[in-house]
C-alpha atoms as a PDB file:
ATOM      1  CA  UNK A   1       0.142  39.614  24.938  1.00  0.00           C
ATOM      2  CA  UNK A   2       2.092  36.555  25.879  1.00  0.00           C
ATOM      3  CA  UNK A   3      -1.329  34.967  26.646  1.00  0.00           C
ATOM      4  CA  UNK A   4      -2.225  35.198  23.298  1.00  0.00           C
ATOM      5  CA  UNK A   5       0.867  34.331  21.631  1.00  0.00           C
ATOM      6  CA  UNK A   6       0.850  30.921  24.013  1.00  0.00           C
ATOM      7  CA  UNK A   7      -2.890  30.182  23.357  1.00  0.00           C
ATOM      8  CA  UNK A   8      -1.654  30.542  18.980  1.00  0.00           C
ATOM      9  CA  UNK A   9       1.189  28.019  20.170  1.00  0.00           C
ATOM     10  CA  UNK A  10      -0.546  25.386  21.404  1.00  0.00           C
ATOM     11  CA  UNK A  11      -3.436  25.804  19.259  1.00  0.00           C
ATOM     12  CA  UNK A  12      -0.794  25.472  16.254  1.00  0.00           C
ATOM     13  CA  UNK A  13       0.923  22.522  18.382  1.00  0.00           C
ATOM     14  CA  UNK A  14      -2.543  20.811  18.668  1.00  0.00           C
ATOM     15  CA  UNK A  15      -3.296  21.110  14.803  1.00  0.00           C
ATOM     16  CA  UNK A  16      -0.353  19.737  13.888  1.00  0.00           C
ATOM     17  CA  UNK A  17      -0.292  17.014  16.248  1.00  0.00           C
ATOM     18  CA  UNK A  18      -4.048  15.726  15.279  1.00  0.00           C
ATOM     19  CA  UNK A  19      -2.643  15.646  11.474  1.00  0.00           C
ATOM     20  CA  UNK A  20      -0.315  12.995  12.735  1.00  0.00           C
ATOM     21  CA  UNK A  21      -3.045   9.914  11.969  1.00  0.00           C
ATOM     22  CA  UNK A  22      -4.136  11.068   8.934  1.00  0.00           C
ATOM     23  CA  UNK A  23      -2.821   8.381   6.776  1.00  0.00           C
ATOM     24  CA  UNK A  24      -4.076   5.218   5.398  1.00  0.00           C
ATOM     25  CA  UNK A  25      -2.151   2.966   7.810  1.00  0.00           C
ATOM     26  CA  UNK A  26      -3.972   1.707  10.213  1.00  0.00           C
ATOM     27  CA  UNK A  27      -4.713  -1.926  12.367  1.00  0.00           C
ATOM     28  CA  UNK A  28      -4.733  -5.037  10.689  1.00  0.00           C
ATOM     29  CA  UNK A  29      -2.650  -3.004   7.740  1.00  0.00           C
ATOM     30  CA  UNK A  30      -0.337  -5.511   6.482  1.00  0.00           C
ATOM     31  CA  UNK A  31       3.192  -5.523   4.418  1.00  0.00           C
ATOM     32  CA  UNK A  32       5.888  -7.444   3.208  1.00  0.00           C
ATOM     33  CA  UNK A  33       9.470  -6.106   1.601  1.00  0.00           C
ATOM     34  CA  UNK A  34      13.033  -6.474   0.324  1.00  0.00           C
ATOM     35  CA  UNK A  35      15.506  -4.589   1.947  1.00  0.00           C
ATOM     36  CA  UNK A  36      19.419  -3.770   1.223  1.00  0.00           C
ATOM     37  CA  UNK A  37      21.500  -3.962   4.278  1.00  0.00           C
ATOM     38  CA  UNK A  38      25.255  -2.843   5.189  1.00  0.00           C
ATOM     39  CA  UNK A  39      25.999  -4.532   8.544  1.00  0.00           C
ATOM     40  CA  UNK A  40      29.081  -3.213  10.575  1.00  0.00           C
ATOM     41  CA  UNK A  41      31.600  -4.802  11.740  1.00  0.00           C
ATOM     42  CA  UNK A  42      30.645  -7.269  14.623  1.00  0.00           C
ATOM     43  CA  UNK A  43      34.336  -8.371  15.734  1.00  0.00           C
ATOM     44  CA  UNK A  44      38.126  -6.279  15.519  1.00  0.00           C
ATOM     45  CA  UNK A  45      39.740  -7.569  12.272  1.00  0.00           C
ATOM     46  CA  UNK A  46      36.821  -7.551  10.604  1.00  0.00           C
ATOM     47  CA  UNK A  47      35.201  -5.524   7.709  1.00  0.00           C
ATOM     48  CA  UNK A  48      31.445  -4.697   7.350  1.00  0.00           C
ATOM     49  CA  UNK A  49      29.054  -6.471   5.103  1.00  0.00           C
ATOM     50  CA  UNK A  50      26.246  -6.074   2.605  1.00  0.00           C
ATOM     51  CA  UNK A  51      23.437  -8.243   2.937  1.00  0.00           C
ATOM     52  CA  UNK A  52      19.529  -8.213   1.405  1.00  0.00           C
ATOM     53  CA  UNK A  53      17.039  -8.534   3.831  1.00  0.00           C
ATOM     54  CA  UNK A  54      12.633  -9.594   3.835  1.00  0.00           C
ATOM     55  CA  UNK A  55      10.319  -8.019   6.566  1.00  0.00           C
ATOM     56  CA  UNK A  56       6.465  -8.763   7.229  1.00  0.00           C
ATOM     57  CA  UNK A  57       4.989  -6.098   9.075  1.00  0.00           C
ATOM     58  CA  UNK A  58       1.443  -6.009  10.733  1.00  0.00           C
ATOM     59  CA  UNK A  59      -0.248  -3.372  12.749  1.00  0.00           C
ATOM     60  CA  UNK A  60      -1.830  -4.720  15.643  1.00  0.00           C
ATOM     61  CA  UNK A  61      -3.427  -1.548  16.858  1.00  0.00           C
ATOM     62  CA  UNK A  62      -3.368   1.913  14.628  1.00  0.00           C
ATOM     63  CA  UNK A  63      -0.028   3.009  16.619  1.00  0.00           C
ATOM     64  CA  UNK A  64       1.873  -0.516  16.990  1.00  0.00           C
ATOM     65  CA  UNK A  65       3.244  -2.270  14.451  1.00  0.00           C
ATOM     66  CA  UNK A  66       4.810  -5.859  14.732  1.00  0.00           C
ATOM     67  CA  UNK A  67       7.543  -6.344  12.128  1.00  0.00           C
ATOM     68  CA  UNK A  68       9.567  -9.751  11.734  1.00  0.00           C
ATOM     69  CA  UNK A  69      13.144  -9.310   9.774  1.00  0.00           C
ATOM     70  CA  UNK A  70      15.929 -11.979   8.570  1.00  0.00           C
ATOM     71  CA  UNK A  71      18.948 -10.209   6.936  1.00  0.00           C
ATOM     72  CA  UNK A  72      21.486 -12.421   5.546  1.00  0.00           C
ATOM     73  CA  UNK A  73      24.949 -10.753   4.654  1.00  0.00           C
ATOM     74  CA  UNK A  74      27.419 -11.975   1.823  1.00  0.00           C
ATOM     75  CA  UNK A  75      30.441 -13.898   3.098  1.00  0.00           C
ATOM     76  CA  UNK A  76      33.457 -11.816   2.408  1.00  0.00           C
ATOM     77  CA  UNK A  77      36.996 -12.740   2.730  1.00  0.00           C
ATOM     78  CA  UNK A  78      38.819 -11.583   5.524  1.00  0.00           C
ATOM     79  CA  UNK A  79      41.925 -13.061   5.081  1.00  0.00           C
ATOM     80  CA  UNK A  80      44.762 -14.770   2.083  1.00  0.00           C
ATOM     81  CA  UNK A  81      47.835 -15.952   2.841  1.00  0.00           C
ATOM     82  CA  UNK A  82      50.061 -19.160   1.559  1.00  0.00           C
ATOM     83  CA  UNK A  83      47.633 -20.253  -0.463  1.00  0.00           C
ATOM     84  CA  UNK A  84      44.437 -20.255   1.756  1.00  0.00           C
ATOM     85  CA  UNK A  85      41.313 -18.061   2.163  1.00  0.00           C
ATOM     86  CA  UNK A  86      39.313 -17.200   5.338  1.00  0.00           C
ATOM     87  CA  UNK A  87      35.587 -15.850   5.062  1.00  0.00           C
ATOM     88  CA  UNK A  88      32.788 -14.965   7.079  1.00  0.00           C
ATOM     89  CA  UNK A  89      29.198 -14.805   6.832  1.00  0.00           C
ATOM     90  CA  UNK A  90      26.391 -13.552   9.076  1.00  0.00           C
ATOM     91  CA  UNK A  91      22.827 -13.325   9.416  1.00  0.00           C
ATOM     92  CA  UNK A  92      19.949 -11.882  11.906  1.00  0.00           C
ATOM     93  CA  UNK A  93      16.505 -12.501  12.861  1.00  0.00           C
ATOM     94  CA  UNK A  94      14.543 -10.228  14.877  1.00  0.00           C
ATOM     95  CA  UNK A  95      11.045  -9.578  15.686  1.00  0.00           C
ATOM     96  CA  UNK A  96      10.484  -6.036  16.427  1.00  0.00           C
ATOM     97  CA  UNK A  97       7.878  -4.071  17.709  1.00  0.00           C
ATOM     98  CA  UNK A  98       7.401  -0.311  16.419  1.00  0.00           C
ATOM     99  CA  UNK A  99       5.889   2.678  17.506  1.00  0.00           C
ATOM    100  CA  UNK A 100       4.217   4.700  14.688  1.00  0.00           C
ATOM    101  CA  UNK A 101       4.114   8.560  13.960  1.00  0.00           C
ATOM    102  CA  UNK A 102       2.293   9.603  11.218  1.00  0.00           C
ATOM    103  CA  UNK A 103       2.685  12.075   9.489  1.00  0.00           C
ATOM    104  CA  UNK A 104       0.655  11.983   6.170  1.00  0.00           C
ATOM    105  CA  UNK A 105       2.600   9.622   3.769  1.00  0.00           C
ATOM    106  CA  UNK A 106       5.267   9.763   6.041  1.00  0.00           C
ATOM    107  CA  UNK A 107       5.740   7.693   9.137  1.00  0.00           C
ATOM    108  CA  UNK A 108       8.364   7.856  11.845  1.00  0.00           C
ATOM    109  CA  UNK A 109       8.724   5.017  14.406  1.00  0.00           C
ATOM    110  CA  UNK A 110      11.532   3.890  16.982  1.00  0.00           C
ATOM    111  CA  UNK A 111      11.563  -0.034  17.318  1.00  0.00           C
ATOM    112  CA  UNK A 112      12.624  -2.316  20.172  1.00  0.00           C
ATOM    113  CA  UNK A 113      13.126  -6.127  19.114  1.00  0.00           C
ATOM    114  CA  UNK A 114      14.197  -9.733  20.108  1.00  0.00           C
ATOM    115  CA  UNK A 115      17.651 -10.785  17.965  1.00  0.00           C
ATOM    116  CA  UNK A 116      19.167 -13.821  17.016  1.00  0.00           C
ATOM    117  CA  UNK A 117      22.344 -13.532  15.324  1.00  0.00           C
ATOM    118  CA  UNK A 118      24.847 -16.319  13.587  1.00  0.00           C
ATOM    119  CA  UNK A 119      28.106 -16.152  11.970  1.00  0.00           C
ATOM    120  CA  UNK A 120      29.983 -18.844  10.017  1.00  0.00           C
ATOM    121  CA  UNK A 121      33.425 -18.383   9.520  1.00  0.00           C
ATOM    122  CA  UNK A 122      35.399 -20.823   6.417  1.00  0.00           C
ATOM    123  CA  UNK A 123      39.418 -21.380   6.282  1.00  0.00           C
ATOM    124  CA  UNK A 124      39.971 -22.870   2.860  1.00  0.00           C
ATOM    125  CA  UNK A 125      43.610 -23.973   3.184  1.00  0.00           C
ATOM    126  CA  UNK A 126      45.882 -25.055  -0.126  1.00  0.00           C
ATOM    127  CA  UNK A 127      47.173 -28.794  -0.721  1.00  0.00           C
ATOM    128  CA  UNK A 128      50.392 -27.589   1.010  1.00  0.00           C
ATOM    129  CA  UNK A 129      47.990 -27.620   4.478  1.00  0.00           C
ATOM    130  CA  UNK A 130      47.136 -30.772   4.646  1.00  0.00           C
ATOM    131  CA  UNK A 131      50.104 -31.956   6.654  1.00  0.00           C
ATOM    132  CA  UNK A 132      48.699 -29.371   9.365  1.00  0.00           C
ATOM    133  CA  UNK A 133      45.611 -31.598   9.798  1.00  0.00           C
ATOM    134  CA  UNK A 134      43.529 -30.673   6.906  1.00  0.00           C
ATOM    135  CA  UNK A 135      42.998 -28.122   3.513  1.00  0.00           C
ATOM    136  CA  UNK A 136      39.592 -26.834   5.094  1.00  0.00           C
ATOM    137  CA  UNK A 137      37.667 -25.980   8.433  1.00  0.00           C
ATOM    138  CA  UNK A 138      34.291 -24.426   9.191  1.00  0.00           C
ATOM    139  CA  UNK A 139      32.938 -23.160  12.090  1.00  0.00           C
ATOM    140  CA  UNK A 140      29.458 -21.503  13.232  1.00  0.00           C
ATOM    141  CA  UNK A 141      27.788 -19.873  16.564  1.00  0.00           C
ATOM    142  CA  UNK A 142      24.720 -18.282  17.314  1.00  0.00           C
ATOM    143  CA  UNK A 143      23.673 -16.106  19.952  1.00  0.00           C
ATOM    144  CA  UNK A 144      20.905 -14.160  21.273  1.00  0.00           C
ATOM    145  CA  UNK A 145      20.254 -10.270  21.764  1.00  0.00           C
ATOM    146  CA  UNK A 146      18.218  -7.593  21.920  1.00  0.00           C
ATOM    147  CA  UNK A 147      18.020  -4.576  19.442  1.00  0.00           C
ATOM    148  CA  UNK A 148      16.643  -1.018  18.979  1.00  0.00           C
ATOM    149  CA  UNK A 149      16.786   1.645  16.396  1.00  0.00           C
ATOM    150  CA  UNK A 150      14.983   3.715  13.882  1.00  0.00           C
ATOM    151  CA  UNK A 151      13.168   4.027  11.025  1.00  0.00           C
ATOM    152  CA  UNK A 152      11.418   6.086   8.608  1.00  0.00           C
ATOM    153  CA  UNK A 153       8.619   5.090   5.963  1.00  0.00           C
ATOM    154  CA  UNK A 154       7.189   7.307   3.309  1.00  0.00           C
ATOM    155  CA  UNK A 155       4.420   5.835   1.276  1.00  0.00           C
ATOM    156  CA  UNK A 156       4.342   5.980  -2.856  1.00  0.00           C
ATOM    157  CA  UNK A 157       1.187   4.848  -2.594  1.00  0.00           C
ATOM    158  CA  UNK A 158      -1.568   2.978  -1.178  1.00  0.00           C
ATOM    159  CA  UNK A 159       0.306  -0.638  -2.242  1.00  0.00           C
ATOM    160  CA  UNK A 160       3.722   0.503  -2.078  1.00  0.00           C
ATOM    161  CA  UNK A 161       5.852   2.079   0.443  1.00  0.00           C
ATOM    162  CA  UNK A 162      10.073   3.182   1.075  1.00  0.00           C
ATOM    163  CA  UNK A 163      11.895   2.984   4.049  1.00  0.00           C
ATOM    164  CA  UNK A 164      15.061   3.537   5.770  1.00  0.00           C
ATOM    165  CA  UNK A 165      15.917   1.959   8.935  1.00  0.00           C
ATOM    166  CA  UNK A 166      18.654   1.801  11.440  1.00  0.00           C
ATOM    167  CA  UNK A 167      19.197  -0.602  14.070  1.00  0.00           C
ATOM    168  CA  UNK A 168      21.624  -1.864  16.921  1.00  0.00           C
ATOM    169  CA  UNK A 169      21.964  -5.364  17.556  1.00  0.00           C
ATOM    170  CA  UNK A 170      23.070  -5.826  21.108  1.00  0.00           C
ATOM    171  CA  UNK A 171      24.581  -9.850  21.116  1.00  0.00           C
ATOM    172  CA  UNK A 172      27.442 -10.532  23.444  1.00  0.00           C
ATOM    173  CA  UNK A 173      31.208  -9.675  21.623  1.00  0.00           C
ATOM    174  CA  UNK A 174      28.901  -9.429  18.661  1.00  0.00           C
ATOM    175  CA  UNK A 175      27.130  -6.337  19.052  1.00  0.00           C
ATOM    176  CA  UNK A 176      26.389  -4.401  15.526  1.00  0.00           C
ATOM    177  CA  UNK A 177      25.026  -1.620  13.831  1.00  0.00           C
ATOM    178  CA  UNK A 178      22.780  -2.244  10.614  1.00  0.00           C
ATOM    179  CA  UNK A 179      21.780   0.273   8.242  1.00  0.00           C
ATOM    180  CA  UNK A 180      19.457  -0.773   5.197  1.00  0.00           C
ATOM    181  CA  UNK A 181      16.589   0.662   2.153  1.00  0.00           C
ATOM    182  CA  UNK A 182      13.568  -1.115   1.778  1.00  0.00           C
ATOM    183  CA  UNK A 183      10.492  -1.321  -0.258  1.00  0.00           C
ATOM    184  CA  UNK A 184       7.453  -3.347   0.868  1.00  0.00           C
ATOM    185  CA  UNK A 185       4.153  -3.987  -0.676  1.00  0.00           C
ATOM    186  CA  UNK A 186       0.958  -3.579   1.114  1.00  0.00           C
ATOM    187  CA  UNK A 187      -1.654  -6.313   0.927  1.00  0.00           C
END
């Protein structure tokens, strides 16, 4: 009896596994999209951001999928006091590979990636300042990381496809988590 019910198992298991590359993605397939972003906070004292986001993504091989990504994130204001503002801005590139699971019109994939991540940060001081050396100050940095995450992709249709994706940018004292929606086109 327990024969039987293991042989139905894996039998089951092995049907539903083989249904796994049944969709239209598949090497050479190529894409570009527009994403929506909220990145969190990379620093204490600071809030997170929204930012929009483009990714090109290519399969090289039926299963692996290489996927370049900028994100750009709004400057926000951090701080206002006597008169003067401080904001930040950041932005990310990273090029990612991805592992794909298919699943009909549905694929799953975990992604491992190269990051480079920069951040801007603006004091706009009032007239009374000026005595301190100066109304206004800027100063940028960039650094480079690592990052890895998630995503999922379920396909509209042959051209057009939604996503959701997850990700953890791993850049010294500016490690952060970003969370975006996408839709891409397929070419």
């Amino acid at each position: 009896m327990k024969t039987t019910i293991m042989k139905s198992f894996v039998l089951t298991l092995a049907i539903a596994l083989s249904g796994m590359y049944v969709q239209a993605q598949e090497k050479g397939d190529v894409s570009a999209g527009l994403r929506l972003n909220l990145g969190t906070s990379p620093a204490a004292g600071l809030s997170s951001q929204f930012g929009v986001g483009l990714d090109f993504n290519w399969s090289i091989t039926d299963a692996i999928r290489l996927s370049p990504e900028f994100n750009f994130f709004f400057p926000k204001k951090v701080a206002e006091a006597l008169g003067a503002e401080l904001k930040w801005n950041t932005w990310d590139f990273s090029i990612n590979g991805q592992y794909l699971f298919k699943l009909g019109d549905v694929v799953l994939y975990p992604q491992f990636g190269l990051t480079i991540q920069g951040a801007s940060v603006k004091w706009d001081g009032a007239d009374e300042w000026e005595e301190y050396g100066g109304g206004a100050a800027k100063s940028s940095e960039t650094k480079f990381g690592i990052n890895f995450g998630a995503g999922v992709e379920y396909r509209l249709s042959e051209a057009i496809s939604l996503d959701f994706r997850a990700k953890y940018n791993v850049v010294s004292n500016w490690s952060r988590a970003v969370i975006g929606v996408g839709a891409a086109y397929h070419f």
